[in-house]
C-alpha atoms as a PDB file:
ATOM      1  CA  UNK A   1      44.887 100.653 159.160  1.00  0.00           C
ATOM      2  CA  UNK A   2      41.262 101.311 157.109  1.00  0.00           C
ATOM      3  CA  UNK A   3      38.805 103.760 158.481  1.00  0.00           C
ATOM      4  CA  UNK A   4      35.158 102.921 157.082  1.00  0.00           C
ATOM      5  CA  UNK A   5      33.435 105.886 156.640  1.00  0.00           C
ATOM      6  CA  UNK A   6      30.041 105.714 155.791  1.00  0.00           C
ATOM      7  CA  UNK A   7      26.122 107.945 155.619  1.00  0.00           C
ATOM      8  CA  UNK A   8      26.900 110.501 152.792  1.00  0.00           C
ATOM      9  CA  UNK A   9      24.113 110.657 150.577  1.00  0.00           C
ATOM     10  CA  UNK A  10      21.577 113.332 148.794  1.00  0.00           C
ATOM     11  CA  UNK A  11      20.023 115.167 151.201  1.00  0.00           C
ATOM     12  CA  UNK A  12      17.426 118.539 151.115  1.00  0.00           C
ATOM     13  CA  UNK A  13      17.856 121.496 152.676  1.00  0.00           C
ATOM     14  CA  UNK A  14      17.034 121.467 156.431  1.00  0.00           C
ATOM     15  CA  UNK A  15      17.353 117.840 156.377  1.00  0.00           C
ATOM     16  CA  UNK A  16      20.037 115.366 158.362  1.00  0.00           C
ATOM     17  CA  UNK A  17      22.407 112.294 157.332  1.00  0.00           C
ATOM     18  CA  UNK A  18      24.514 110.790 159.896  1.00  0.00           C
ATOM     19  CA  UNK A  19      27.951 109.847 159.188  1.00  0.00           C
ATOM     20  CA  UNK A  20      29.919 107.126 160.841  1.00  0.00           C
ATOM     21  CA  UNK A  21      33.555 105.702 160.554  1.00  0.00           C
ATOM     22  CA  UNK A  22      35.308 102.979 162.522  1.00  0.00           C
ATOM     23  CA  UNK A  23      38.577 102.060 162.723  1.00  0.00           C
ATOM     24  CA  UNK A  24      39.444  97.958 163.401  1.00  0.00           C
ATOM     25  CA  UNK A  25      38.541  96.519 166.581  1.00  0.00           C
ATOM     26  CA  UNK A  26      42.305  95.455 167.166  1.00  0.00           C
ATOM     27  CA  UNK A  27      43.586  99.189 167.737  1.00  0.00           C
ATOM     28  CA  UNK A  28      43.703  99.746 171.081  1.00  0.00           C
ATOM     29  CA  UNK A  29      44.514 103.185 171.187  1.00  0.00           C
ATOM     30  CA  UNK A  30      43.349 106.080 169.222  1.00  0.00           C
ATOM     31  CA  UNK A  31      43.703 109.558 170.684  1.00  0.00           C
ATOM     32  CA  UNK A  32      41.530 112.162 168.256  1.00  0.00           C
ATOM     33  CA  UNK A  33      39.074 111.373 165.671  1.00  0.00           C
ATOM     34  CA  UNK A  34      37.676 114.100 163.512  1.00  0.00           C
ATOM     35  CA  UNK A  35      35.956 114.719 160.547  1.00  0.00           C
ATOM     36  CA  UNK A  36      37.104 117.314 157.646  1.00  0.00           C
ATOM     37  CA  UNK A  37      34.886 118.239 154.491  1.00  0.00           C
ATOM     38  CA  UNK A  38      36.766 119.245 151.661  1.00  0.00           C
ATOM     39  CA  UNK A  39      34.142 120.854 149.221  1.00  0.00           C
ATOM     40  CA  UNK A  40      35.228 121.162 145.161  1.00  0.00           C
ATOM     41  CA  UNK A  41      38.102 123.514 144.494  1.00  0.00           C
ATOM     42  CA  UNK A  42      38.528 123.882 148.079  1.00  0.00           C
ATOM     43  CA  UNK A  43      41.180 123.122 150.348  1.00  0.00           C
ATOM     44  CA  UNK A  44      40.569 119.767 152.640  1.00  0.00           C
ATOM     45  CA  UNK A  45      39.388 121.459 156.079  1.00  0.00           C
ATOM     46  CA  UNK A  46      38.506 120.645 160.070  1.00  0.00           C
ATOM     47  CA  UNK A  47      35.013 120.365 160.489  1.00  0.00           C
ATOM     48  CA  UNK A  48      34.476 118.608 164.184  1.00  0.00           C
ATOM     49  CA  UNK A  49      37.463 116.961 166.019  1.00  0.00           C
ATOM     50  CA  UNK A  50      36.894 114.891 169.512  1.00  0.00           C
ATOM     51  CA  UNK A  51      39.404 114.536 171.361  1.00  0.00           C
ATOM     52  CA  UNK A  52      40.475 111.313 173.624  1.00  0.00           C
ATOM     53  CA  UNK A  53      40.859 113.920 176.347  1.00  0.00           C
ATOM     54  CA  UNK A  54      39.931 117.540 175.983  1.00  0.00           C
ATOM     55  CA  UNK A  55      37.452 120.237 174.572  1.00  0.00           C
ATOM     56  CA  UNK A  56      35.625 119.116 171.222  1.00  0.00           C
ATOM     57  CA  UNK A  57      35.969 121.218 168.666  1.00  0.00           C
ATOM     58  CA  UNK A  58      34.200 122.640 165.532  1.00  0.00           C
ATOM     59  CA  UNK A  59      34.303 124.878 162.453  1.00  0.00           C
ATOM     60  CA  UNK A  60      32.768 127.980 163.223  1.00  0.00           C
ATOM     61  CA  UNK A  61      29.780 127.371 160.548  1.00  0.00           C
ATOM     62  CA  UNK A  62      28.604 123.958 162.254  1.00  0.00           C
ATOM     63  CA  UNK A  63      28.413 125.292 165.665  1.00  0.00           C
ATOM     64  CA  UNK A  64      24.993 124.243 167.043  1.00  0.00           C
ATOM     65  CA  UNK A  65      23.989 121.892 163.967  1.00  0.00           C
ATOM     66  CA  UNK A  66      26.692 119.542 164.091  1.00  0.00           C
ATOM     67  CA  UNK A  67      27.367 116.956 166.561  1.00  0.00           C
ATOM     68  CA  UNK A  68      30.468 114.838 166.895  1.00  0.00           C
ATOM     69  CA  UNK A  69      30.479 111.712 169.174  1.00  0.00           C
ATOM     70  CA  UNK A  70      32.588 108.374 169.630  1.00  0.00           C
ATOM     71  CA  UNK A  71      31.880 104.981 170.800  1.00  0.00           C
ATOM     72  CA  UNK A  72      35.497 104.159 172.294  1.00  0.00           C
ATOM     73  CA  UNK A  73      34.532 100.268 172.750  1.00  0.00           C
ATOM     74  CA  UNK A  74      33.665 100.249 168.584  1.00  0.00           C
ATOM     75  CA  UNK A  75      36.717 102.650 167.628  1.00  0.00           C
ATOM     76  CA  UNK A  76      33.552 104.566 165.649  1.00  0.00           C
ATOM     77  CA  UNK A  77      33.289 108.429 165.493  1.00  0.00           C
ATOM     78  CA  UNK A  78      30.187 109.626 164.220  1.00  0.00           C
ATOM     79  CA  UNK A  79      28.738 112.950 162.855  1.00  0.00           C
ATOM     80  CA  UNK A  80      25.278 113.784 163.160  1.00  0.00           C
ATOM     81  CA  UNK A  81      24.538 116.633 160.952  1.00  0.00           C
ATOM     82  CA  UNK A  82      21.217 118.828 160.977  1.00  0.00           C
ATOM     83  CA  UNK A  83      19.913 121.400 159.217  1.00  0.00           C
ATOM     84  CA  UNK A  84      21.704 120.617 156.527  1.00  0.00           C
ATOM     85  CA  UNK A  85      22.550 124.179 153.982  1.00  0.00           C
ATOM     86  CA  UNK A  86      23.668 123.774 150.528  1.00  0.00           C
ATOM     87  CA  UNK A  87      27.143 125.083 151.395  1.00  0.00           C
ATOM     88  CA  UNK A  88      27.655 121.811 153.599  1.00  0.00           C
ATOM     89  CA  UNK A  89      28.055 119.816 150.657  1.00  0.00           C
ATOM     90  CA  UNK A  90      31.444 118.151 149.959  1.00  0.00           C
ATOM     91  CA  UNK A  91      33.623 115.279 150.268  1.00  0.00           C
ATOM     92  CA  UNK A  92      33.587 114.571 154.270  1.00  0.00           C
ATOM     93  CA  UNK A  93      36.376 112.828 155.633  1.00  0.00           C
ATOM     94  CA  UNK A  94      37.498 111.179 158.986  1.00  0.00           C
ATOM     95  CA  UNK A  95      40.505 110.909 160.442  1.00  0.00           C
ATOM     96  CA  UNK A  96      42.146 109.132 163.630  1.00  0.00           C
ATOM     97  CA  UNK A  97      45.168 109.981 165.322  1.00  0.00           C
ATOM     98  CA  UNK A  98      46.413 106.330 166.088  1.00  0.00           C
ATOM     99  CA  UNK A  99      48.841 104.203 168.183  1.00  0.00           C
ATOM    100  CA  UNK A 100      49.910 101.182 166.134  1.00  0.00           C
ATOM    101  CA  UNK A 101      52.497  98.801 167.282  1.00  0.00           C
ATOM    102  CA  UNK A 102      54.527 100.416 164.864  1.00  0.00           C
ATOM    103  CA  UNK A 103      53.761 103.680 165.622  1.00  0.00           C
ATOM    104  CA  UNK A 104      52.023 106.750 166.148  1.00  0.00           C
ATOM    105  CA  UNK A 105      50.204 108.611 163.103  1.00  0.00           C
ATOM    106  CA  UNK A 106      47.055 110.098 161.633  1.00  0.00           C
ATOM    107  CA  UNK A 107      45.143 107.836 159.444  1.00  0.00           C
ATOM    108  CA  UNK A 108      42.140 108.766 156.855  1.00  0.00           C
ATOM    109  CA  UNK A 109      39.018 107.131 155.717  1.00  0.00           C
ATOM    110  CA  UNK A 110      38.161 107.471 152.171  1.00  0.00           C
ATOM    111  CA  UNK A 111      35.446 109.787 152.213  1.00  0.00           C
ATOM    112  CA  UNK A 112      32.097 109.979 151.737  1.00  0.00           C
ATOM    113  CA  UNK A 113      29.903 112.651 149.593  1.00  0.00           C
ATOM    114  CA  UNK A 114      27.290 114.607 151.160  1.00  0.00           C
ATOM    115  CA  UNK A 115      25.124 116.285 148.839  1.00  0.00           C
ATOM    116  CA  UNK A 116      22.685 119.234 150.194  1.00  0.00           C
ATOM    117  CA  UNK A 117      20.261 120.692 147.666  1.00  0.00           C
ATOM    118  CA  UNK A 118      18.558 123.665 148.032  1.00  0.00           C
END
C-alpha cells in the first residue's frame, strides 16, 4: 500500500502550505491517519492524528495553527498549516493505520519537506 503525500515546499514566515496524502481508492478501511514531522537530527514525531472515531489530536506547538482533516470517500488526510515559524520546518510524514485483506498495520508515505524561512 503507497501513501502519496504531497504540498511541502519553501514557504516564509507567517505563511501556509497545505499538505495532502491519499491512500488507494481500493482500501476500504483505514482507521487513523496522521501526520509526523521529523526535523534534522531529530527524532520522527506526532504532529496531528485524526482518528476514524475519536478526539483529534495535536502536538502541543501546532495547537490553533494546524488543522488536520480527511475526506473518507478519497482515503486523503490533509494538513493545513498556518502561520508557519521557522521551527516547523522538517520532513512531514503521513501515516494510516490500515485494514488490508491481509491484515492490519500502519503504513507511511514518503515524506514531503516543508521549508519555513524566517
Amino acid at each position: 500500500v503507497q501513501l502519496q503525500a504531497s504540498g511541502g515546499g519553501l514557504v516564509q514566515a507567517g505563511g501556509s502550505l497545505r499538505l495532502s496524502c491519499a491512500a488507494p481508492g481500493s482500501i476500504s478501511r483505514i482507521y487513523a491517519m496522521s501526520w509526523y514531522r521529523q526535523a534534522l537530527g531529530n527524532q520522527r514525531e506526532l504532529v496531528a492524528s485524526s482518528p476514524s472515531r475519536g478526539t483529534i489530536t495535536y502536538l502541543d506547538s501546532m495547537k490553533g495553527r494546524f488543522t488536520i482533516s480527511r475526506d473518507n470517500a478519497k482515503n486523503t488526510v490533509y494538513l493545513q498549516m498556518n502561520s508557519l515559524k521557522p521551527e516547523d520546518t522538517g520532513v512531514y510524514y503521513c501515516n494510516a493505520d490500515i485494514q488490508a485483506p491481509w491484515g492490519r498495520r500502519d503504513y507511511w508515505g514518503r515524506g514531503t519537506l516543508v521549508t519555513v524561512s524566517s
